[in-house]
Protein backbone atom coordinates (compact mmCIF):
# COMPACT_ATOMS: atom_id res chain seq x y z
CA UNK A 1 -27.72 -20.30 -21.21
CA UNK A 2 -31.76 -20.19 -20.21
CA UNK A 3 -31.07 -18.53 -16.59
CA UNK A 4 -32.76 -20.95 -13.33
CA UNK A 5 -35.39 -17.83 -12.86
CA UNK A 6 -36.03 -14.61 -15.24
CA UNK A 7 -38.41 -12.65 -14.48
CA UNK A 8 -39.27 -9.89 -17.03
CA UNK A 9 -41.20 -6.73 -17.20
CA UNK A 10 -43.25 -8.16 -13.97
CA UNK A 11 -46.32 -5.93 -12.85
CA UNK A 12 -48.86 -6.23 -10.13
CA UNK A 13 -51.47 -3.68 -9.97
CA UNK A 14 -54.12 -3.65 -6.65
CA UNK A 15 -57.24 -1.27 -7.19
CA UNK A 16 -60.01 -0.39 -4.72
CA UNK A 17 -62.32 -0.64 -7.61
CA UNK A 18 -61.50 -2.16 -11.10
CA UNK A 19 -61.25 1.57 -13.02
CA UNK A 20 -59.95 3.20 -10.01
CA UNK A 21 -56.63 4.64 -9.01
CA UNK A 22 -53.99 1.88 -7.76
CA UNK A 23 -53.06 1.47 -4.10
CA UNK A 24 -50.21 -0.71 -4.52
CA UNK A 25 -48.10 -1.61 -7.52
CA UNK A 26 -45.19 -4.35 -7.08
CA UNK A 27 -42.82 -3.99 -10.53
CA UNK A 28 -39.48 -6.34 -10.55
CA UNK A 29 -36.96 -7.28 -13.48
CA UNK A 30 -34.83 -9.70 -12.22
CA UNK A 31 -32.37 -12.53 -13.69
CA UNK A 32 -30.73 -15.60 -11.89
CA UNK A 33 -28.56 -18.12 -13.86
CA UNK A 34 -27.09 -20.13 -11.37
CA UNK A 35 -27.99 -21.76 -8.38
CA UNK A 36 -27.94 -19.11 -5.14
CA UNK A 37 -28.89 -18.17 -1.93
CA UNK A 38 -30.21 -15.12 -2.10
CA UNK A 39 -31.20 -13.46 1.13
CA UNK A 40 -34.25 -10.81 1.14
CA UNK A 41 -35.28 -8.01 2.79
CA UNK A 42 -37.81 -5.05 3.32
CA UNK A 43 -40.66 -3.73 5.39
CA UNK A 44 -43.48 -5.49 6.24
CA UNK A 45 -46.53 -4.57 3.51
CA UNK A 46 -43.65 -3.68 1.04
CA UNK A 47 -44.44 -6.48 -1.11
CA UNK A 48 -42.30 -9.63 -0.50
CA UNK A 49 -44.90 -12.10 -0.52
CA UNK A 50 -46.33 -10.58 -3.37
CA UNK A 51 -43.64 -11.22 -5.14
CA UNK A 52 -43.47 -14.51 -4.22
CA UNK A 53 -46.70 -15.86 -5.11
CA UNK A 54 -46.21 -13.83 -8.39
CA UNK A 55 -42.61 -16.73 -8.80
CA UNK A 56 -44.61 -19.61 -7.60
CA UNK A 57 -47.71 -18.43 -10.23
CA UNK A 58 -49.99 -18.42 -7.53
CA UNK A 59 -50.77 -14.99 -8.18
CA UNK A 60 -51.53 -13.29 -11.37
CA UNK A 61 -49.72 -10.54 -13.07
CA UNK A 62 -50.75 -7.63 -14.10
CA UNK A 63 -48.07 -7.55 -16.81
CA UNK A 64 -44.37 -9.15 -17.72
CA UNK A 65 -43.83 -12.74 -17.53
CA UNK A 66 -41.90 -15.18 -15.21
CA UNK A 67 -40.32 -17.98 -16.26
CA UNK A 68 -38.28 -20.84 -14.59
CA UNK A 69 -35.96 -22.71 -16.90
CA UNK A 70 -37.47 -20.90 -19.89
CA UNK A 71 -40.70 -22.07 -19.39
CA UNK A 72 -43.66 -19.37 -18.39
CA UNK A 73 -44.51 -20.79 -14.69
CA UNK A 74 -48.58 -18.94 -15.39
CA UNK A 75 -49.62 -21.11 -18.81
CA UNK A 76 -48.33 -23.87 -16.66
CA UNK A 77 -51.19 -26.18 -15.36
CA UNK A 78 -52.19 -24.50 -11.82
CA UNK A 79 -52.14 -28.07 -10.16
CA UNK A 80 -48.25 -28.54 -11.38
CA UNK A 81 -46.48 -25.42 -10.57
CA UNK A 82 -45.03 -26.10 -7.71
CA UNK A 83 -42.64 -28.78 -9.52
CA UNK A 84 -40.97 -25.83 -10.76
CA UNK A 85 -41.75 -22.84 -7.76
CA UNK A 86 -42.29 -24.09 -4.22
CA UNK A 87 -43.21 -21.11 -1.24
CA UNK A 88 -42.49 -22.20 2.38
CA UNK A 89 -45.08 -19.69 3.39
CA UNK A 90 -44.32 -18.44 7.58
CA UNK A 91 -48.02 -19.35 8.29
CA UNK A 92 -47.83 -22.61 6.32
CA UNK A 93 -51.54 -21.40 4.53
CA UNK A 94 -51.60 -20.81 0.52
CA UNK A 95 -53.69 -17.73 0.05
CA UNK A 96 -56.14 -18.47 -2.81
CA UNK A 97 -56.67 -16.22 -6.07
CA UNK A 98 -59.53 -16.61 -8.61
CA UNK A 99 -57.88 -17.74 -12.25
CA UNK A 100 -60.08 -17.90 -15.13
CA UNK A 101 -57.84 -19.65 -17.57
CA UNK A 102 -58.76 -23.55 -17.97
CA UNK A 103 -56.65 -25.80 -17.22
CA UNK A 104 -57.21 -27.72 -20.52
CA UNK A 105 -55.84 -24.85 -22.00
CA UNK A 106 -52.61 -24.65 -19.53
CA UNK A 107 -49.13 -26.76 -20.62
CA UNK A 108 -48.04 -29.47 -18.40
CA UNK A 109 -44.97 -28.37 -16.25
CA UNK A 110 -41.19 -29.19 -18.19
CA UNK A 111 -39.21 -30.75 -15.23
CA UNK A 112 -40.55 -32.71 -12.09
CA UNK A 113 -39.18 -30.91 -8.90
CA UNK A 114 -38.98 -27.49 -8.12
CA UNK A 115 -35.68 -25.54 -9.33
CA UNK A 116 -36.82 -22.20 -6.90
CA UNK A 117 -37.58 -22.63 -3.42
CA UNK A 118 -38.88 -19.47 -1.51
CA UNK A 119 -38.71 -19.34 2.13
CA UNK A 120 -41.29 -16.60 3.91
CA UNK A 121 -40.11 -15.86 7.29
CA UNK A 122 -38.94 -18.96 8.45
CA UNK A 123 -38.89 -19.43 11.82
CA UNK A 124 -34.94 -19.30 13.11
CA UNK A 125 -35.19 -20.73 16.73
CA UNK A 126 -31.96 -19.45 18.47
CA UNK A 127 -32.24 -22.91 20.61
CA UNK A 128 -31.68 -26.62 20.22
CA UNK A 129 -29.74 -26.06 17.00
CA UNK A 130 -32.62 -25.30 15.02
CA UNK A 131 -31.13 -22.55 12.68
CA UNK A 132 -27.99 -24.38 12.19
CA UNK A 133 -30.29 -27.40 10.83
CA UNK A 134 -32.08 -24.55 8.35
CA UNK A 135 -28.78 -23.47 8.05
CA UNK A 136 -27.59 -27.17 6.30
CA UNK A 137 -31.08 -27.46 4.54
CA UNK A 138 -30.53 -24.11 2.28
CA UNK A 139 -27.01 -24.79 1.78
CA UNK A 140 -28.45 -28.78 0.44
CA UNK A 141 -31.04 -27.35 -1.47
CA UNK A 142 -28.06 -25.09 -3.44
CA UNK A 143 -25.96 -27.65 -3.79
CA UNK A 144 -28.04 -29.68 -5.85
CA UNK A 145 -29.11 -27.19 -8.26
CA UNK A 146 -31.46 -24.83 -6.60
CA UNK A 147 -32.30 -21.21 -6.47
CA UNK A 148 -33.14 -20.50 -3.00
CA UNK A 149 -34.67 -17.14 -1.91
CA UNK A 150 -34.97 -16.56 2.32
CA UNK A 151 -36.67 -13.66 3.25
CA UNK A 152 -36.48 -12.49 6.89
CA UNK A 153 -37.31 -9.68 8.83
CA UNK A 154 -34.95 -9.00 11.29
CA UNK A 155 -35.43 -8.53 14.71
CA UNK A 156 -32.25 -9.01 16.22
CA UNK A 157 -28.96 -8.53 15.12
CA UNK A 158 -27.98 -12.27 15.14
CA UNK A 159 -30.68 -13.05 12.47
CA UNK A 160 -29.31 -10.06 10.32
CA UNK A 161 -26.24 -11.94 10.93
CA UNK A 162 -27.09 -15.36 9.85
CA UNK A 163 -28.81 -14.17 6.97
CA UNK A 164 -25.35 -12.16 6.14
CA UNK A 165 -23.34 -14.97 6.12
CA UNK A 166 -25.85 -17.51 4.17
CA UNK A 167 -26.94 -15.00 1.25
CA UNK A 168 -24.62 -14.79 -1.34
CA UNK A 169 -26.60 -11.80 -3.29
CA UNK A 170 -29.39 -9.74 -1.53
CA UNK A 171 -33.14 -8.47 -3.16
CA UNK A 172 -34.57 -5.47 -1.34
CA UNK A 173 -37.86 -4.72 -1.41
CA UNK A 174 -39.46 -1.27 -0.73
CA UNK A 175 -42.82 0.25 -1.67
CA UNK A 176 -43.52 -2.51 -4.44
CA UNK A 177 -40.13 -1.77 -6.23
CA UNK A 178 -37.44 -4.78 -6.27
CA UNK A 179 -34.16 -4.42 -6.72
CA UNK A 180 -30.80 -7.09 -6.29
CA UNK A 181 -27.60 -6.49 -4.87
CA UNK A 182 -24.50 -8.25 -5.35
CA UNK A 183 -22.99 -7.14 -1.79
CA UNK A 184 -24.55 -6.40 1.45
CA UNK A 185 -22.59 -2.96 1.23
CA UNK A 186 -24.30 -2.43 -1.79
CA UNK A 187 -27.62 -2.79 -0.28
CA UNK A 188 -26.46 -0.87 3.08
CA UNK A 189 -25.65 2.37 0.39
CA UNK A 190 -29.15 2.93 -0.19
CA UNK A 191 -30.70 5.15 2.33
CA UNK A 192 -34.08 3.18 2.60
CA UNK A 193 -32.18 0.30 3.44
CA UNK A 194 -30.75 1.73 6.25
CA UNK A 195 -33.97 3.20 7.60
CA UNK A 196 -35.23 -0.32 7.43
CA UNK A 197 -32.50 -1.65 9.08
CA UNK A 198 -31.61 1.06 11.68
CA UNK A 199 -29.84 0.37 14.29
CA UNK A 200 -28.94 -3.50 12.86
CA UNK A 201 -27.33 -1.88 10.09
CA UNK A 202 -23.76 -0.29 12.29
């Protein structure tokens, strides 16, 4: 079965200079076949949106390959990757990156609406039944077929909560390395997780 989202072997180097030593490195192997809601989590500057924009091909590798229904979301056209990636971005701005690869050169995206749907930080407004209508929205999006990632970063225990009881697997990220959970206990045994968490995590 081609899986909704592979990504394999992913890199992402950032140098001060183009020979010099790296200051950040994101590296992920990850595999979905099925649609999910998959919650995520880590410190801020750990690489989360990085790794989004990496999905979505709005960013450049530095190595490994992503692909979305089997098909390699970066030799898509750049104009038509968001009918297979599409990042809800907390500040609602696309940050831009230089690509030199023509788009002549660049195959025309497989399928017509986006299969993965990233959420950055969306806003959960405790009032007015706002997160119950997010709530509905994710659940929608997964019931017709989708992957659906929503990353938060916790500030209160009720959003730790609500993200709890959405996700039904978890991706932590911490100091560029990625890693997926099938449990929340699972994530809650690794000590970094914990630290991130503190006290939202008893």
């Amino acid at each position: 079965m081609t899986p909704l989202l592979d990504i394999d072997g992913l890199s992402k180097v950032y140098r001060r200079h183009r020979f010099g030593r790296p200051t950040f490195e994101l590296s992920a192997t990850l595999r979905f076949d099925a649609p999910a809601i998959v919650g995520v989590l880590g410190p801020n500057g750990s690489g989360k949106t990085t790794l989004f924009e990496l999905i979505t091909g709005l960013n450049r590798p530095t190595a490994g390959a992503v692909r979305i229904c089997g098909q390699a979301i970066h030799d898509v056209k750049r104009s038509q990757r968001w009918q297979l990636a599409r990042h809800y971005h907390q500040s609602y701005q696309l940050r831009r990156f230089h690509e030199w690869t023509p788009q002549a050169l660049q195959q025309h995206a497989a399928i017509a609406e986006p299969m993965v749907h990233l959420f950055d930080e969306p806003q959960f407004n405790a009032q007015d039944g706002y997160v119950g209508l997010m709530l509905n929205f994710f659940r929608r999006l997964r019931g017709a077929g989708r992957l659906v990632f929503v990353c938060l970063h916790p500030n209160e225990r009720w959003q730790l909560d609500v993200l709890r009881e959405l996700a039904e697997s978890f991706v932590f990220v911490h100091r560029g390395t990625v890693s997926h959970y099938e449990r929340f206990g699972a994530l809650l045994a690794r000590s970094e997780a914990r630290d991130y968490l503190g006290a939202l995590a008893h």
